[in-house]
C-alpha atoms as a PDB file:
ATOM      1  CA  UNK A   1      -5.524  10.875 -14.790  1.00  0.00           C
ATOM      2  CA  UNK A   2      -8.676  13.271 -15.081  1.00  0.00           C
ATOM      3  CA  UNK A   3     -10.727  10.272 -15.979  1.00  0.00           C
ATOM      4  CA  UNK A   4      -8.919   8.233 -12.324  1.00  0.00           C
ATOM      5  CA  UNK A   5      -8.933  11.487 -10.303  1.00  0.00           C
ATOM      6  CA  UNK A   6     -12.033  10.037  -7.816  1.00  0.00           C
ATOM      7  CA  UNK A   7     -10.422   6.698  -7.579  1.00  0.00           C
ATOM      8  CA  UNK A   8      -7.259   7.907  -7.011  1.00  0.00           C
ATOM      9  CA  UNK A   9      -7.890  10.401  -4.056  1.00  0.00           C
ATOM     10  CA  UNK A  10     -10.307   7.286  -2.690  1.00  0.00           C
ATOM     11  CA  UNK A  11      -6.926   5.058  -2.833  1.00  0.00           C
ATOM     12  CA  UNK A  12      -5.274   8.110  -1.338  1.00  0.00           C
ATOM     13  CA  UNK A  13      -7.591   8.703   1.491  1.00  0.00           C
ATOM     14  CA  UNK A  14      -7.718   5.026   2.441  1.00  0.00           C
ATOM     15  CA  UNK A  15      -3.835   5.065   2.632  1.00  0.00           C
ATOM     16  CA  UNK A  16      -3.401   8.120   3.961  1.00  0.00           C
ATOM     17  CA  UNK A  17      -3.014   7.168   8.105  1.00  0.00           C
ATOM     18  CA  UNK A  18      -0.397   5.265   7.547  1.00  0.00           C
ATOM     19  CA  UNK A  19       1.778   5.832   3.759  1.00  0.00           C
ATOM     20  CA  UNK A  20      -0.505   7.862   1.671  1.00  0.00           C
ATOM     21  CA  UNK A  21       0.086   5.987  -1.700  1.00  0.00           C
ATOM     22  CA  UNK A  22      -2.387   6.039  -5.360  1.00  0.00           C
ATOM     23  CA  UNK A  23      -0.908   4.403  -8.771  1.00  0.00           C
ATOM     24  CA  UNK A  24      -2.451   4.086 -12.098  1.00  0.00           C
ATOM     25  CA  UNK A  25      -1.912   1.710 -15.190  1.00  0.00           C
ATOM     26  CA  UNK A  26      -1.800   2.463 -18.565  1.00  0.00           C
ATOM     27  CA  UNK A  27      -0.474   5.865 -18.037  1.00  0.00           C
ATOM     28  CA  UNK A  28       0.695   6.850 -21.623  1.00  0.00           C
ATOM     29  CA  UNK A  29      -0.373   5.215 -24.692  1.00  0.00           C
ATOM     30  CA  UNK A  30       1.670   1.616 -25.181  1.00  0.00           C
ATOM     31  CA  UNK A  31       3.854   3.292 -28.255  1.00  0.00           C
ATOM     32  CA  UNK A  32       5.461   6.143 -26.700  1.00  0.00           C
ATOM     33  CA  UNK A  33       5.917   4.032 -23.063  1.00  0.00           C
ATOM     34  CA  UNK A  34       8.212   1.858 -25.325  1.00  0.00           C
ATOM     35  CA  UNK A  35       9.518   4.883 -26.557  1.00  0.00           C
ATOM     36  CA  UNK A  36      10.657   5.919 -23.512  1.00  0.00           C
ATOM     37  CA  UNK A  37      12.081   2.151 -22.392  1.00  0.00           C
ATOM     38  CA  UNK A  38      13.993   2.020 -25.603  1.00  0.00           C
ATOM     39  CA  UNK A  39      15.960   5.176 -25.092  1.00  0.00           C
ATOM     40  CA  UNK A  40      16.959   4.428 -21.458  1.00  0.00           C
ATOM     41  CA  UNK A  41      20.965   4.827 -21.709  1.00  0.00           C
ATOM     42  CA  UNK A  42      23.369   1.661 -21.056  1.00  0.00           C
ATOM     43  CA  UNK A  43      24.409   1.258 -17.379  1.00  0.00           C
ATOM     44  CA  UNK A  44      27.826   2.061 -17.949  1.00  0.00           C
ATOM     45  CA  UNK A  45      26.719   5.940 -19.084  1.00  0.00           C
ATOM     46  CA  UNK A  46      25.101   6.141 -15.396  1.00  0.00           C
ATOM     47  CA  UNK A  47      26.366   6.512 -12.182  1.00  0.00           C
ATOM     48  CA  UNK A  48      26.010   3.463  -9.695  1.00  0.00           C
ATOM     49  CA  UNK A  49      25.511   3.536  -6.586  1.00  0.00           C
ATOM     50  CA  UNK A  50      26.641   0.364  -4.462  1.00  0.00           C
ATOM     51  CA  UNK A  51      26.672   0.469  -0.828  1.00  0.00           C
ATOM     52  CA  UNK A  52      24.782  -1.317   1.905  1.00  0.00           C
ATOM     53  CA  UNK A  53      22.481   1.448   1.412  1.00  0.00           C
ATOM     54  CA  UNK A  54      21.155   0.701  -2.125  1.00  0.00           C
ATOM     55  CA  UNK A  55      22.327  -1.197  -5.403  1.00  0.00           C
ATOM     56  CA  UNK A  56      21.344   0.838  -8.144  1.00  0.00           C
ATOM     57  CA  UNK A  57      22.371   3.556 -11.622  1.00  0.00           C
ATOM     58  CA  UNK A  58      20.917   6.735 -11.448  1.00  0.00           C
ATOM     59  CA  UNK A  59      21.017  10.189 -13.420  1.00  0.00           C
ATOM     60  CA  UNK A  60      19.395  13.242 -13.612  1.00  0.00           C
ATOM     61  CA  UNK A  61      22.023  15.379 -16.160  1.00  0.00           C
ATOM     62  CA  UNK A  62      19.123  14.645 -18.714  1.00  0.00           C
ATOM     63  CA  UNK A  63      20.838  16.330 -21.738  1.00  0.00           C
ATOM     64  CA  UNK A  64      23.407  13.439 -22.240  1.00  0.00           C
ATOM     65  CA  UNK A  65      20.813  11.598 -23.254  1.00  0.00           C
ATOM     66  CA  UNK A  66      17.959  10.786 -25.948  1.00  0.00           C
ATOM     67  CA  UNK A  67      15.312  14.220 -25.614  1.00  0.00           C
ATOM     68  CA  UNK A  68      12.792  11.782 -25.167  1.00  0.00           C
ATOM     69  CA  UNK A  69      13.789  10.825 -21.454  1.00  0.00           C
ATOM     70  CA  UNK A  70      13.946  14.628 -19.982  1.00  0.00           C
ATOM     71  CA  UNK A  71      10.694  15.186 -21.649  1.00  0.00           C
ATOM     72  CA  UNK A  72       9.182  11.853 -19.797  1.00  0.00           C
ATOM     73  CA  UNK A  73      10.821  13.720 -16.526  1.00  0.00           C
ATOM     74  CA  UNK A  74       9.634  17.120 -17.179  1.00  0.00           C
ATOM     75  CA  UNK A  75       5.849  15.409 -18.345  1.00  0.00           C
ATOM     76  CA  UNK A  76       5.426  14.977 -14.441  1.00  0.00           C
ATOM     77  CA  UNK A  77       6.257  18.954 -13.988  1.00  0.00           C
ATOM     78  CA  UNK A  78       3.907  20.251 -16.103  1.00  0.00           C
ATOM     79  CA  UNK A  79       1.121  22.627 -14.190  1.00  0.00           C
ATOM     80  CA  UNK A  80      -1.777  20.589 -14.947  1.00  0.00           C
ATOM     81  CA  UNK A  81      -0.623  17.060 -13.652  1.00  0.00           C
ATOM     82  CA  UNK A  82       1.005  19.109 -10.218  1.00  0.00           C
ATOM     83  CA  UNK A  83      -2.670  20.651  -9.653  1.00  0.00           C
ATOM     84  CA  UNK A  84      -3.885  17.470 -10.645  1.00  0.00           C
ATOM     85  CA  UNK A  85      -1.622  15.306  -7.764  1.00  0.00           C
ATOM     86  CA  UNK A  86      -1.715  18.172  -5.455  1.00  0.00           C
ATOM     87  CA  UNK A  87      -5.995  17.667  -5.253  1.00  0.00           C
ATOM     88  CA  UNK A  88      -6.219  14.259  -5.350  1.00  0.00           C
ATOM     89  CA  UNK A  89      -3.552  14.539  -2.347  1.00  0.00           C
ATOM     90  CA  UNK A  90      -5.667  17.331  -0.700  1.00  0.00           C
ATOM     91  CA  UNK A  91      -2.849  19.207  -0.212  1.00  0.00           C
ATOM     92  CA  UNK A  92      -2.111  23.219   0.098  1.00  0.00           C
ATOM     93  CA  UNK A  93       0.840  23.232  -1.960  1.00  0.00           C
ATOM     94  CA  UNK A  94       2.970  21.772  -4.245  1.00  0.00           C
ATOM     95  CA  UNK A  95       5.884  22.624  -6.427  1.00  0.00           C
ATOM     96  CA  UNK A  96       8.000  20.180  -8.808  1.00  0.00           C
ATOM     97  CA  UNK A  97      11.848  20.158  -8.561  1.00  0.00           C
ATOM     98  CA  UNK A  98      13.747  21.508 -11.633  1.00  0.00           C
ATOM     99  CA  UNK A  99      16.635  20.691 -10.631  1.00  0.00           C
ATOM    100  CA  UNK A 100      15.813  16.674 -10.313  1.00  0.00           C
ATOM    101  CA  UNK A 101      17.047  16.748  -6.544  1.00  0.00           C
ATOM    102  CA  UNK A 102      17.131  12.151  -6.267  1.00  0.00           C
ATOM    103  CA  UNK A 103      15.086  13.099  -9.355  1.00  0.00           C
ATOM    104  CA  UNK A 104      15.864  11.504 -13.293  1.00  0.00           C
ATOM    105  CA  UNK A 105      16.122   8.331 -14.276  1.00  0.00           C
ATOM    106  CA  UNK A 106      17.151   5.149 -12.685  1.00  0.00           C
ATOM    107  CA  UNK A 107      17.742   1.400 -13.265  1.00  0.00           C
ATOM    108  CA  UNK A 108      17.978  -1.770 -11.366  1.00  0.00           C
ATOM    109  CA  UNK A 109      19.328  -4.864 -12.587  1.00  0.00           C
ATOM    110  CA  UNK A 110      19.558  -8.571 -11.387  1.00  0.00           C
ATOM    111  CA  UNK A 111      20.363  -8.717  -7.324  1.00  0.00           C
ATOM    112  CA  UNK A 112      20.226  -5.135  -7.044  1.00  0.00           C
ATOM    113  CA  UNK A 113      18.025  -3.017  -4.473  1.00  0.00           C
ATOM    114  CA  UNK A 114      17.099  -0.446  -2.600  1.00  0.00           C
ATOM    115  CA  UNK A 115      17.086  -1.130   0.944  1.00  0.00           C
ATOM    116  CA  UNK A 116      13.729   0.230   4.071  1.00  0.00           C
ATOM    117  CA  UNK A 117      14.421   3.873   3.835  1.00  0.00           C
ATOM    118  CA  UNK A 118      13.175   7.735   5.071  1.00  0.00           C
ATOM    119  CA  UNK A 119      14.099   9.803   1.924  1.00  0.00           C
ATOM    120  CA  UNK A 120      15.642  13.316   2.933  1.00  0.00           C
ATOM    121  CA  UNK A 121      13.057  15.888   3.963  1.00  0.00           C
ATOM    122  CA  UNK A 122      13.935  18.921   2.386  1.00  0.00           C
ATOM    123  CA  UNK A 123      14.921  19.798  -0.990  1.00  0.00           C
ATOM    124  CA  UNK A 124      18.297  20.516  -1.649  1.00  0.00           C
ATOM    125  CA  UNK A 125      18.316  23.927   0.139  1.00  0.00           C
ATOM    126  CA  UNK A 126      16.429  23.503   2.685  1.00  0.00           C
ATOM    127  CA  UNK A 127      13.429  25.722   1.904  1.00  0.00           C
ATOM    128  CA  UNK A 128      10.416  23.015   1.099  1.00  0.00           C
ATOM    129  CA  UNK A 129       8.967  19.356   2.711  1.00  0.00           C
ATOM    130  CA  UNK A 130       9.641  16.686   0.494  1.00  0.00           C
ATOM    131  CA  UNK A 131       6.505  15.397   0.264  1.00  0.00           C
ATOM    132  CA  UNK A 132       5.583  13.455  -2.645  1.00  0.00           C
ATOM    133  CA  UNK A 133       7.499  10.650  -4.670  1.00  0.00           C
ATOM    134  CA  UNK A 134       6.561   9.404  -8.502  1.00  0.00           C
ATOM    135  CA  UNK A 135       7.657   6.815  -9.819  1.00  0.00           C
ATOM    136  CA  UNK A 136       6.864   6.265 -13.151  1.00  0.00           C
ATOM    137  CA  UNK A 137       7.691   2.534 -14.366  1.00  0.00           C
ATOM    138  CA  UNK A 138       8.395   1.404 -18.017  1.00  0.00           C
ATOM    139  CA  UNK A 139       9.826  -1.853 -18.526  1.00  0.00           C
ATOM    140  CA  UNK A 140       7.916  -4.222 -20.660  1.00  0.00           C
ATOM    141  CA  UNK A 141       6.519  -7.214 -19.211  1.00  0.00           C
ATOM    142  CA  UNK A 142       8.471  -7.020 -15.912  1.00  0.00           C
ATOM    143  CA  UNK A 143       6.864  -9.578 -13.791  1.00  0.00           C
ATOM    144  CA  UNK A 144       5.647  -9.198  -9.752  1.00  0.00           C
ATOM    145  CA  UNK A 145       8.295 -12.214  -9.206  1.00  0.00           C
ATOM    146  CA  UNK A 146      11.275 -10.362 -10.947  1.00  0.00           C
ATOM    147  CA  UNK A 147      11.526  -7.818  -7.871  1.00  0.00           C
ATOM    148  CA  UNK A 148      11.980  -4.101  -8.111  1.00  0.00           C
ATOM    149  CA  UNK A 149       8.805  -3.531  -6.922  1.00  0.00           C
ATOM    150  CA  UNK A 150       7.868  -0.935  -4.532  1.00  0.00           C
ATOM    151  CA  UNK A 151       7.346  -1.738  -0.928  1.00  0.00           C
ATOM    152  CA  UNK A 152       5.747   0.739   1.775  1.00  0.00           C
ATOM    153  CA  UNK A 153       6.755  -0.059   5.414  1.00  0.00           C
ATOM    154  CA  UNK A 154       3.416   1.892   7.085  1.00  0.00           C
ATOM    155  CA  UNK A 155       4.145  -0.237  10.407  1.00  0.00           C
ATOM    156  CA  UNK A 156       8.023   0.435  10.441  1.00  0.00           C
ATOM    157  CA  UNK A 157      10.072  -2.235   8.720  1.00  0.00           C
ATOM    158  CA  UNK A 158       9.657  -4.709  11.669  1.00  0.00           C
ATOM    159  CA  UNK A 159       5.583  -4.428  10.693  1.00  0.00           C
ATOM    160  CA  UNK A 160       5.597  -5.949   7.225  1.00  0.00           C
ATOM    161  CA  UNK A 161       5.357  -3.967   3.604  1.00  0.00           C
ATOM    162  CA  UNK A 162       2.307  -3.482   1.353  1.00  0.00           C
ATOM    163  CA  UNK A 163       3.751  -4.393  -2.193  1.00  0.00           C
ATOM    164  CA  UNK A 164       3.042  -2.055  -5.420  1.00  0.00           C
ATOM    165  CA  UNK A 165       4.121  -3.867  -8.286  1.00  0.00           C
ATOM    166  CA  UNK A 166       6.477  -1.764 -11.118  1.00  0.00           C
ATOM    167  CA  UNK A 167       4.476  -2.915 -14.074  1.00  0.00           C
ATOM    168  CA  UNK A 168       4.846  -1.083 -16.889  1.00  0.00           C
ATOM    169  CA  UNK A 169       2.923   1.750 -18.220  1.00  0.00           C
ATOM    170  CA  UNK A 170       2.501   2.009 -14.556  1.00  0.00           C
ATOM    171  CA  UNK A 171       2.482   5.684 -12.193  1.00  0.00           C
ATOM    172  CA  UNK A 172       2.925   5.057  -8.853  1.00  0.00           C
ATOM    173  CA  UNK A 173       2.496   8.266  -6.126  1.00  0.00           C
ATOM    174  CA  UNK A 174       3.722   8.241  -2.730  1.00  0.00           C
ATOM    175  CA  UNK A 175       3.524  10.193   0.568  1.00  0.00           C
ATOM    176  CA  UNK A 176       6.934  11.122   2.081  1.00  0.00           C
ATOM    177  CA  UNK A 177       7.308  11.984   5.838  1.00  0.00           C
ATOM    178  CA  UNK A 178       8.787  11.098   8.800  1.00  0.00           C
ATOM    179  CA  UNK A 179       6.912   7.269   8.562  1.00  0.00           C
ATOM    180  CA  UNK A 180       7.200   6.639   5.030  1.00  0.00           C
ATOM    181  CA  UNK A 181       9.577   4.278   5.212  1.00  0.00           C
ATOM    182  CA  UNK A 182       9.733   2.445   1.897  1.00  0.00           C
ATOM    183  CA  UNK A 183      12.147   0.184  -0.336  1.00  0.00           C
ATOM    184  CA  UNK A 184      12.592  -1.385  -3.749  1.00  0.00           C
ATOM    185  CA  UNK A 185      12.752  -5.358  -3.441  1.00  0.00           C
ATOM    186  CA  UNK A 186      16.106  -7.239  -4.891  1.00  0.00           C
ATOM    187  CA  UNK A 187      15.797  -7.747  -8.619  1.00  0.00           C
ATOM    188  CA  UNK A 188      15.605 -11.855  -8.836  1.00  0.00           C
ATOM    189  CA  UNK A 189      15.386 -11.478 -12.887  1.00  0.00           C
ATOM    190  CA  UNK A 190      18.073 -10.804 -15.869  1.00  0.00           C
ATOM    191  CA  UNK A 191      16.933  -7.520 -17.835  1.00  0.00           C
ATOM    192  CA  UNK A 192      16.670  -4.096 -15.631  1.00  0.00           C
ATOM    193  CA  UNK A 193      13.807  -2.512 -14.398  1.00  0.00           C
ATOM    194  CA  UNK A 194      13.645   0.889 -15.449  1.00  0.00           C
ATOM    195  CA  UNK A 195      11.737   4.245 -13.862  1.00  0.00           C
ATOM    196  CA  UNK A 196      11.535   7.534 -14.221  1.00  0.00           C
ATOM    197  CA  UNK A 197      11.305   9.636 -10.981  1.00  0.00           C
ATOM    198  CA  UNK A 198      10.324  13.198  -9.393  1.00  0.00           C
ATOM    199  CA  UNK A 199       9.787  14.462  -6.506  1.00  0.00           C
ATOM    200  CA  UNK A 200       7.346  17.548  -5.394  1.00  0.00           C
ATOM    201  CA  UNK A 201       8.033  20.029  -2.480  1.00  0.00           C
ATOM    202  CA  UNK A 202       5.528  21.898  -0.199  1.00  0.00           C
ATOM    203  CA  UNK A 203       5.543  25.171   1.853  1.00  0.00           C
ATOM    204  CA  UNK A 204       4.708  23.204   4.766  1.00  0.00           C
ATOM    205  CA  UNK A 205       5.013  19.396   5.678  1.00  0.00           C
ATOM    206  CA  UNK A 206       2.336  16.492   5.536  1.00  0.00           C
ATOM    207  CA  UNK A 207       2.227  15.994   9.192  1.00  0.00           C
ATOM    208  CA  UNK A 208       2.018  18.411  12.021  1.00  0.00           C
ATOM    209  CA  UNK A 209       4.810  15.889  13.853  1.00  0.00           C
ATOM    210  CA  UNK A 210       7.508  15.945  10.380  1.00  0.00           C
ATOM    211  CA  UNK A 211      10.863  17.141  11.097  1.00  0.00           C
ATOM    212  CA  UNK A 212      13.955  17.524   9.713  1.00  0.00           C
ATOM    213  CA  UNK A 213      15.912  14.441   8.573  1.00  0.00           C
ATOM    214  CA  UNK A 214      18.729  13.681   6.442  1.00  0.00           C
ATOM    215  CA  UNK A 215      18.059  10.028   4.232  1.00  0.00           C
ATOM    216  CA  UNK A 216      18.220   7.332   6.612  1.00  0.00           C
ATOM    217  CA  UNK A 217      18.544   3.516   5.646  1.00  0.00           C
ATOM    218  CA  UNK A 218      17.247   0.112   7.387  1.00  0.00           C
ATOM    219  CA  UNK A 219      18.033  -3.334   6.975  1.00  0.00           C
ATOM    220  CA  UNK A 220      15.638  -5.561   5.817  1.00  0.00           C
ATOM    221  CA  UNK A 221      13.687  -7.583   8.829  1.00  0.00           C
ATOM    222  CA  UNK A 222      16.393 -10.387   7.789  1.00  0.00           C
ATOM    223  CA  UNK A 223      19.326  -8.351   7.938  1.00  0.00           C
ATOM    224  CA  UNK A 224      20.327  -7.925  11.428  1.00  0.00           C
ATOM    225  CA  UNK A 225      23.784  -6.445  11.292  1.00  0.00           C
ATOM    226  CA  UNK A 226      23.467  -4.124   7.875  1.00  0.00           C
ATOM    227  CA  UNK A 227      20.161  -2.650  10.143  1.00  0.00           C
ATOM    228  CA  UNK A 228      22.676  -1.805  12.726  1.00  0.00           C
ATOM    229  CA  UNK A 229      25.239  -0.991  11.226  1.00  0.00           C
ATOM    230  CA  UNK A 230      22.757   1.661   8.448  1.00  0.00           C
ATOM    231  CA  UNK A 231      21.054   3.026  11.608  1.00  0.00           C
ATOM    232  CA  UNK A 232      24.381   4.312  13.250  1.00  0.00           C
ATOM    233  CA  UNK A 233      25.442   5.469   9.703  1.00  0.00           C
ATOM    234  CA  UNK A 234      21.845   7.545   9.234  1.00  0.00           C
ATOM    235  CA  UNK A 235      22.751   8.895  13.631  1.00  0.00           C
ATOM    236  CA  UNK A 236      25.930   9.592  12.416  1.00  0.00           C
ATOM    237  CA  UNK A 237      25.214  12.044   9.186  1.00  0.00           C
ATOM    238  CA  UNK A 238      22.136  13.245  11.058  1.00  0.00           C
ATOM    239  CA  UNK A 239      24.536  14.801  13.921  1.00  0.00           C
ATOM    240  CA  UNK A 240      26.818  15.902  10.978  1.00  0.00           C
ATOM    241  CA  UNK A 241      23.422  17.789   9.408  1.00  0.00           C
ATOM    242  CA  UNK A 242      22.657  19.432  12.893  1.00  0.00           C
ATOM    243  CA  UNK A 243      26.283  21.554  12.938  1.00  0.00           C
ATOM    244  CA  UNK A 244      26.216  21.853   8.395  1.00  0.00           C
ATOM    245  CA  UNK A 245      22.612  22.515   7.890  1.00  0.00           C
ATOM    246  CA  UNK A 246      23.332  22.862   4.264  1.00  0.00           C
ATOM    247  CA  UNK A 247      25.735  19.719   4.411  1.00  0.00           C
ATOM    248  CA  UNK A 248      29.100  19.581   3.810  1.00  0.00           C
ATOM    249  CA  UNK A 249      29.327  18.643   0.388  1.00  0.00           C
ATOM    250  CA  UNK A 250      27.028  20.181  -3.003  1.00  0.00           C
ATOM    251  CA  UNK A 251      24.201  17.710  -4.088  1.00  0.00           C
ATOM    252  CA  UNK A 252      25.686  15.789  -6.677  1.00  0.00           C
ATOM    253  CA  UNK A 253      22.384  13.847  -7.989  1.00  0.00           C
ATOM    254  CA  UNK A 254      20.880  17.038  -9.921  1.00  0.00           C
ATOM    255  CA  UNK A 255      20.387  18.738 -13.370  1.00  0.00           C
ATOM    256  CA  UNK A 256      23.113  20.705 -14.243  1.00  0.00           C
ATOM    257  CA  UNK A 257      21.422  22.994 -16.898  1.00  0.00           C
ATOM    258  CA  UNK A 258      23.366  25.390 -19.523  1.00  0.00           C
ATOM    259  CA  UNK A 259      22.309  28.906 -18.171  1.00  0.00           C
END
C-alpha cells in the first residue's frame, strides 16, 4: 500500500465528487490470501440475513472461528494502514471500529445480493461519521460474470453504477455519505464469494451537507415495487430513529469480546 499510496489518492481524488472510491490487487501475498479463504466458516455457523433488503451470512463474533479470520479483520485496524487510508483520503480523522459495527466477515452465495443502499451514518452510539468502507475480497478465481461485485450508484440508482470487480487478493475502499449509494450485484455462480469488512469513523463527516441517517435500501432500476416498498420501510425506521436516537433495540451485528 506504501508502494500504491500516489496512485491510490490519484484514484481517490478523481472519484471523490461523486463516490470517493481506490482498490488495490494483490494485497497480501497469494499463500496467506488462501489462508484466509480456506478458514471462512460454513454458512450454516453464520447468521443470514434474507429480506428484500439484502441476501446474505454475516458475522463479526470473530472468536468462534479459525484465529486467522479476526486477525485478517483486525490487519485493517492496525495504526499504520488507518494513517495510511486516512492520507490517501485526505482526511482529518479516522478511527477503526473494535467492535465490528456491520464489520466481520461475510459471504454471498448463488442468487444472493445486496440491494442500492445508504449504510447507517453513525457508529453504533452515535458519536462518529461513518465514513469509510473496506472490503477486502478473497475468493479464488471469482470471475466479473459470477456477480458479487461492488457497484457505486454516484448518480443515484436511477443514474447507472460504476462496477469494482471482487477479485481476489483484492482491497477495495469506499467513501460513505449521504450519496454513496452502493450495492453488491446477484451472485449468478455456484461457490460463495467471500470478504472481509471494516468500517472507519471520523470526528466530523465527509461532506459539509451529511446528516444523520439510519441504513436505507433501494430497489434496483428494474425493481419497481421492492424500490417502493424499501423506501417507505427506510421513512418508516428513519421517523422511528428521530423519537429513539439510540434505537430501540442493541446492535446485534458486533464483537462481543470476553472482558
Amino acid at each position: 500500500m506504501t508502494d500504491e499510496k500516489e496512485r491510490m489518492a490519484e484514484q481517490y481524488a478523481v472519484s471523490r465528487d461523486g463516490i470517493g472510491h481506490f482498490y488495490i490487487d494483490d494485497l497480501l501475498p497469494k499463500e496467506m490470501a488462501l489462508a484466509i479463504h480456506r478458514q471462512f466458516p460454513k454458512p450454516e455457523t453464520m447468521k443470514l440475513k434474507k429480506t428484500l433488503r439484502e441476501y446474505k451470512y454475516i458475522a463479526a463474533q470473530m472468536d468462534q472461528y479459525d484465529p486467522i479470520l479476526e486477525e485478517s479483520v483486525y490487519a485493517f485496524q492496525d495504526e499504520r494502514v488507518v494513517e495510511l487510508v486516512k492520507d490517501i483520503c485526505g482526511m482529518a480523522s479516522a478511527y477503526p471500529d473494535v467492535h465490528l459495527y456491520a464489520g466481520g466477515i461475510s459471504m454471498m452465495g448463488k442468487d444472493q445480493y445486496l440491494n442500492p443502499h445508504l449504510d447507517n451514518s453513525h457508529d453504533k452510539d452515535r458519536n462518529r461519521w461513518r465514513v469509510l468502507n473496506l472490503l477486502y475480497y478473497v475468493t479464488p478465481d471469482w470471475d466479473e460474470p459470477n456477480g458479487g461485485n461492488l457497484e457505486l450508484w454516484p448518480n443515484g440508482v436511477e443514474g447507472g453504477q460504476t462496477t469494482i470487480h471482487s477479485r481476489f487478493n483484492r482491497l477495495a475502499v469506499m467513501a460513505t455519505h449521504n450519496n454513496s449509494w452502493h450495492s453488491v450485484s446477484p451472485i449468478k455462480a455456484d461457490g460463495f464469494r467471500c470478504c472481509v469488512s471494516n468500517y472507519y469513523f471520523a470526528d466530523e463527516a465527509l461532506r459539509s451537507d451529511d446528516s444523520f441517517h439510519v441504513t436505507s435500501f433501494r430497489g434496483r432500476p428494474e425493481q419497481k415495487v421492492r424500490d417502493m416498498v424499501l423506501r417507505a420501510d427506510a421513512g418508516a425506521r428513519m421517523a422511528i430513529r428521530k423519537v429513539f436516537t439510540k434505537g430501540v433495540t442493541e446492535a446485534d451485528h458486533v464483537y462481543k469480546r470476553d472482558q
